[in-house]
C-alpha atoms as a PDB file:
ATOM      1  CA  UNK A   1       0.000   0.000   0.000  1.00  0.00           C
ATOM      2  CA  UNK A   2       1.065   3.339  -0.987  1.00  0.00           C
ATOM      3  CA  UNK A   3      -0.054   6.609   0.841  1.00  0.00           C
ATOM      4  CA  UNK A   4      -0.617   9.868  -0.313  1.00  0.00           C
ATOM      5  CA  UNK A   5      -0.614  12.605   2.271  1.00  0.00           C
ATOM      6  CA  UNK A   6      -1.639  15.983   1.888  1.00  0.00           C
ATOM      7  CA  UNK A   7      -0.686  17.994   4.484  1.00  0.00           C
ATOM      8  CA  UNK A   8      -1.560  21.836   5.505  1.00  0.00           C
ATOM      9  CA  UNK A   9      -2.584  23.733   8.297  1.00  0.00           C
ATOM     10  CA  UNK A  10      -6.748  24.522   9.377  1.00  0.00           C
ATOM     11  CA  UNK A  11      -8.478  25.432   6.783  1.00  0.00           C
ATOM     12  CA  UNK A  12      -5.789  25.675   3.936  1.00  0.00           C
ATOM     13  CA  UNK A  13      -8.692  23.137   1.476  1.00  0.00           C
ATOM     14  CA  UNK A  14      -7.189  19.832   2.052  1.00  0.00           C
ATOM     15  CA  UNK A  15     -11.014  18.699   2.094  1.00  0.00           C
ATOM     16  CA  UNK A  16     -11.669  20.849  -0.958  1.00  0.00           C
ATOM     17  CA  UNK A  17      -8.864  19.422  -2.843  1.00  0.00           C
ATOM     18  CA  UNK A  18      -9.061  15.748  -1.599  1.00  0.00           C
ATOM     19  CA  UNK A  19     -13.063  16.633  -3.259  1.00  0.00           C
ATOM     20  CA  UNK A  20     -11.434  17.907  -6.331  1.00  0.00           C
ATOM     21  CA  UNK A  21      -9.216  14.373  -6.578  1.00  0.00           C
ATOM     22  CA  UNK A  22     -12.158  12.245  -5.799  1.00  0.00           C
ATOM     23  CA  UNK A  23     -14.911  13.417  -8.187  1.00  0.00           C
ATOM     24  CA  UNK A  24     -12.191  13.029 -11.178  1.00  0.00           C
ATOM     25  CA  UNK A  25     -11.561   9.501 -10.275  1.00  0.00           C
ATOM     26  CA  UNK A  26     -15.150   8.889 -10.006  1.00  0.00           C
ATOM     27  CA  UNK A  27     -15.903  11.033 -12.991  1.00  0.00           C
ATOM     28  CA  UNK A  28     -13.459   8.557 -14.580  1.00  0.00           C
ATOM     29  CA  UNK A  29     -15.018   5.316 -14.521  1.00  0.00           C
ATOM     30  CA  UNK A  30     -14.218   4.653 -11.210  1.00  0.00           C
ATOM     31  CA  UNK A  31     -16.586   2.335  -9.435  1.00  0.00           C
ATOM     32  CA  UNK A  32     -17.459   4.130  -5.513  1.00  0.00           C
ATOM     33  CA  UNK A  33     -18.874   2.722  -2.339  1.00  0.00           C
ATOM     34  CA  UNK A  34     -21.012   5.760  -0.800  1.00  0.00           C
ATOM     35  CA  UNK A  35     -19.297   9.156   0.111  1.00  0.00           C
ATOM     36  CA  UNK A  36     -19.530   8.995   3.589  1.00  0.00           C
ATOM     37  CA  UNK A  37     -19.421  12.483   5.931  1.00  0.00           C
ATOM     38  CA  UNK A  38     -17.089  12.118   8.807  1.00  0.00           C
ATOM     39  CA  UNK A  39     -17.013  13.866  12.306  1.00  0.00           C
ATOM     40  CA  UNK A  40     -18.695  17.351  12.680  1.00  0.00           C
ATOM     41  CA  UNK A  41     -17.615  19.117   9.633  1.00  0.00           C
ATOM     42  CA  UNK A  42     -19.915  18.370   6.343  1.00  0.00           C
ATOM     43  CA  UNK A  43     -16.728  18.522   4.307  1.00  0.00           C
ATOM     44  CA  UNK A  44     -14.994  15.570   5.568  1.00  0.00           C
ATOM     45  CA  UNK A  45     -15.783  12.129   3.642  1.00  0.00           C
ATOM     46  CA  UNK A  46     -14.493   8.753   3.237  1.00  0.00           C
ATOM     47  CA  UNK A  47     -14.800   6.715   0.265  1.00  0.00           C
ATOM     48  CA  UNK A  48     -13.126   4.270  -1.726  1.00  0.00           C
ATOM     49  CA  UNK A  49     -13.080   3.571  -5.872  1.00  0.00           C
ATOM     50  CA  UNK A  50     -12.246   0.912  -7.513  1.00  0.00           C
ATOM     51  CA  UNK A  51     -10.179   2.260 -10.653  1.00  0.00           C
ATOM     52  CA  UNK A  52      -8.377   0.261 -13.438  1.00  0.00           C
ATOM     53  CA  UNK A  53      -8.952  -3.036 -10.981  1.00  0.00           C
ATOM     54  CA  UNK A  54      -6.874  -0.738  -7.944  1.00  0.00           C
ATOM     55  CA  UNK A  55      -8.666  -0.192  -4.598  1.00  0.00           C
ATOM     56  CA  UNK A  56      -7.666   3.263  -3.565  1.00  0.00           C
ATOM     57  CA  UNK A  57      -9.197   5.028  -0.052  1.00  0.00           C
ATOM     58  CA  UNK A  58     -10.208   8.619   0.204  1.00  0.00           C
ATOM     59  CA  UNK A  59     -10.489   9.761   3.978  1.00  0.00           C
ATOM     60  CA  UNK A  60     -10.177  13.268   4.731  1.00  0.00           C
ATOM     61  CA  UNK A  61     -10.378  14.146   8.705  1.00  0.00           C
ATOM     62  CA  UNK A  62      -6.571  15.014   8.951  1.00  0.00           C
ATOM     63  CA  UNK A  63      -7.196  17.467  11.845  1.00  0.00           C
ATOM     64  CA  UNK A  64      -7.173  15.222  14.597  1.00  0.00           C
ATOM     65  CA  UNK A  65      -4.193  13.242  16.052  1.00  0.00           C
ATOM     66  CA  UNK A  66      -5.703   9.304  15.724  1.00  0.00           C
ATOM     67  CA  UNK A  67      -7.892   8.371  13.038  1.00  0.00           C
ATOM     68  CA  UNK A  68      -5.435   8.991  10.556  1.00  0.00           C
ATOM     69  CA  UNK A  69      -2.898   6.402  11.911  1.00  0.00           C
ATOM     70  CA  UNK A  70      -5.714   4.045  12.581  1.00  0.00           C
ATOM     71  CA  UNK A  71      -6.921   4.254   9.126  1.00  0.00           C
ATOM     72  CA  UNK A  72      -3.320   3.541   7.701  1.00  0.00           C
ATOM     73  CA  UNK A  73      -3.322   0.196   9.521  1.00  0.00           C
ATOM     74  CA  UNK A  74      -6.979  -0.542   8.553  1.00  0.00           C
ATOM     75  CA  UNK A  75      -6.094  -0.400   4.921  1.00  0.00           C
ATOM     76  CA  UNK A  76      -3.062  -2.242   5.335  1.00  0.00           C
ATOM     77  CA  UNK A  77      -5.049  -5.049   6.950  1.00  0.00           C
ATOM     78  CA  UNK A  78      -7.732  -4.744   3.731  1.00  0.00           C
ATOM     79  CA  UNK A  79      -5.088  -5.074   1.374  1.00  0.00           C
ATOM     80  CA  UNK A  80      -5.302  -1.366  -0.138  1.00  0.00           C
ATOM     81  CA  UNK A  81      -3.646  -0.546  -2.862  1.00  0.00           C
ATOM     82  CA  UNK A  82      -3.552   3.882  -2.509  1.00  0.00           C
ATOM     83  CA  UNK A  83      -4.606   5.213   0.669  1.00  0.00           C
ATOM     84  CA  UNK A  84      -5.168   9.114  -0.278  1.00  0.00           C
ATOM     85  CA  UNK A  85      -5.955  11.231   3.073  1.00  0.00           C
ATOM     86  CA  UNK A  86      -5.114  14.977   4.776  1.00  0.00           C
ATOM     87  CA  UNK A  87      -2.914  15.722   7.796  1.00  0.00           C
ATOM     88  CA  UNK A  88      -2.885  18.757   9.779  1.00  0.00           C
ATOM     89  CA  UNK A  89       0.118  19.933  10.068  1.00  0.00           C
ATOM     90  CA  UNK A  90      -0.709  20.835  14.027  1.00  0.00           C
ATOM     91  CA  UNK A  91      -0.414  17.439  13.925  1.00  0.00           C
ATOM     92  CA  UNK A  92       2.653  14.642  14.626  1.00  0.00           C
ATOM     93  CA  UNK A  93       1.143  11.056  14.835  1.00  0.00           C
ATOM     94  CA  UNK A  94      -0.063  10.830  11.026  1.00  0.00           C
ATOM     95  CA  UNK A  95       3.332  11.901   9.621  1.00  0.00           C
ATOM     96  CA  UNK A  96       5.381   9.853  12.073  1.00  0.00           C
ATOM     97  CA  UNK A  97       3.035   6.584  11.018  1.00  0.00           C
ATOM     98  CA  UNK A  98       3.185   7.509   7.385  1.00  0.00           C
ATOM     99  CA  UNK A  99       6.774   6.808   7.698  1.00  0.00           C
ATOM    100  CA  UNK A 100       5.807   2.595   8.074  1.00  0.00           C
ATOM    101  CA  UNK A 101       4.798   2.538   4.412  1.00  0.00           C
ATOM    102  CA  UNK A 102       5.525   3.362   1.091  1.00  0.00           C
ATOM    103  CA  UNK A 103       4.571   7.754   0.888  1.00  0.00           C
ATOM    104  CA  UNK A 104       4.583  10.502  -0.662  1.00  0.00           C
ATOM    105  CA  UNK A 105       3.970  13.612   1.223  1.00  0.00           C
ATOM    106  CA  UNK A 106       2.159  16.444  -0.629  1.00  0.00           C
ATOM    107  CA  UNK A 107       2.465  20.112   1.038  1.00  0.00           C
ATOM    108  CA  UNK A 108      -0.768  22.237   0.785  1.00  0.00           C
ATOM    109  CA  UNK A 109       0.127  25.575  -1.346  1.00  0.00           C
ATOM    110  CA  UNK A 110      -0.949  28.407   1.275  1.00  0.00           C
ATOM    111  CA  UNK A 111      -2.846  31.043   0.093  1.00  0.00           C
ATOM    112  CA  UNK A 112      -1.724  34.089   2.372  1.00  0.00           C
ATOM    113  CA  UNK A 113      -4.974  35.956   1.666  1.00  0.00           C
ATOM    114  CA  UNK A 114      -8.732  35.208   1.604  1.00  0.00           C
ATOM    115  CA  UNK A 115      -8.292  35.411  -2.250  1.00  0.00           C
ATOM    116  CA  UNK A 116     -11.010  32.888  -3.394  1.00  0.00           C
ATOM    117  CA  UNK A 117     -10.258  32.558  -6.938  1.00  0.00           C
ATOM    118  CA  UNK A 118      -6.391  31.889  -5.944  1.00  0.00           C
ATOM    119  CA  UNK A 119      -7.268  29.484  -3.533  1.00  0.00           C
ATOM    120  CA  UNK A 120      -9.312  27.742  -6.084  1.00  0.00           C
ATOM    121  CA  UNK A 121      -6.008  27.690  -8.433  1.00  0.00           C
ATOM    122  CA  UNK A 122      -3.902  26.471  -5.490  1.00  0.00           C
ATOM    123  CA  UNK A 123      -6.454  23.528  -4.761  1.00  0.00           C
ATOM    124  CA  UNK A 124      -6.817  22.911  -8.881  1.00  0.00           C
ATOM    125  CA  UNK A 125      -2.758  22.429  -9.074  1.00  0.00           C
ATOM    126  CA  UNK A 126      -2.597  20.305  -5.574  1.00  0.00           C
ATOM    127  CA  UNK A 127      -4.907  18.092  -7.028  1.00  0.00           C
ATOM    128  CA  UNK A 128      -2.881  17.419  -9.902  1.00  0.00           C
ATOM    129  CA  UNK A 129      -0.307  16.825  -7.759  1.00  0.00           C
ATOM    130  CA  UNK A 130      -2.194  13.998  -5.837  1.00  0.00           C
ATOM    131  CA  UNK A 131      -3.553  12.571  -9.522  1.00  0.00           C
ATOM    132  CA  UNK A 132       0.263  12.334 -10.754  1.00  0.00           C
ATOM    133  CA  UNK A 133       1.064  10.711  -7.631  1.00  0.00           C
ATOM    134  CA  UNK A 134      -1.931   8.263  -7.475  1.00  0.00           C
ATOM    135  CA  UNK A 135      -1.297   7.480 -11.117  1.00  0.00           C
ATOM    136  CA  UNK A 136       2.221   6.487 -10.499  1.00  0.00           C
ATOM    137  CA  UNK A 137       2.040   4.244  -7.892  1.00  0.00           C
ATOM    138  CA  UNK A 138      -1.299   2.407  -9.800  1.00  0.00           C
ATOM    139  CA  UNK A 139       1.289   2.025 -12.887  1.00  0.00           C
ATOM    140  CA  UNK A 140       3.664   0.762 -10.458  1.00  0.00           C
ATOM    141  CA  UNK A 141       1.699  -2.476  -8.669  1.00  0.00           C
END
């Protein structure tokens, strides 16, 4: 199992951009168990697709120390091939777990002001990021 990491501070659009990743996989031909909400916030989801015969996980509640860590080792035990999820970077469990599997660690771009249309941008080319990095590791396994 490969994991992808996005990491960036409260509120930078990890959610938003893990979204963004998500509905082009699905878009895609992927097949999708149900888009579940997680915790209190509306935004957070987990999810898995199916794509090109590779089970990768979506789960986006980065902001809290433990379910991050615990989800690592639940997708190890389910044989997982991409596990793509946030991290707060308040935040020292997730990154120190990460470090037990195969990773790649994607920063958030920070958007210094409450520019919406730049923020959109900065999500738009973090996604890509994630995509390049999911695509790799499928054509890898």
């Amino acid at each position: 199992m490969k994991v992808i990491m996005l990491k960036g501070k409260d509120d930078s659009g990890k959610t938003t951009t893990l979204n963004l990743v998500y509905d082009e996989y699905y878009s895609d031909k992927g097949v999708s168990s149900v888009k579940k909400a997680l915790g209190d916030s509306s935004k957070d989801f987990s999810a898995h697709i199916i794509y090109k015969g590779k089970l990768i996980v979506f789960y986006t509640e980065g902001d809290y120390e433990y379910p991050v860590p615990r989800i690592m080792k639940l997708c190890e035990e389910l044989s997982v091939d991409v596990l793509v999820c946030a991290a707060n970077t308040n935040r020292t469990r997730p990154v120190e777990q990460i470090k037990n599997y195969p990773h790649e660690i994607i920063k958030k771009t920070e958007i210094s002001s409450n520019d919406v249309a730049a923020q959109k941008v900065a999500n738009v080319k973090d996604a890509e990021k994630i995509h390049l990095a999911i695509k790799q590791s499928i054509e890898q396994s």
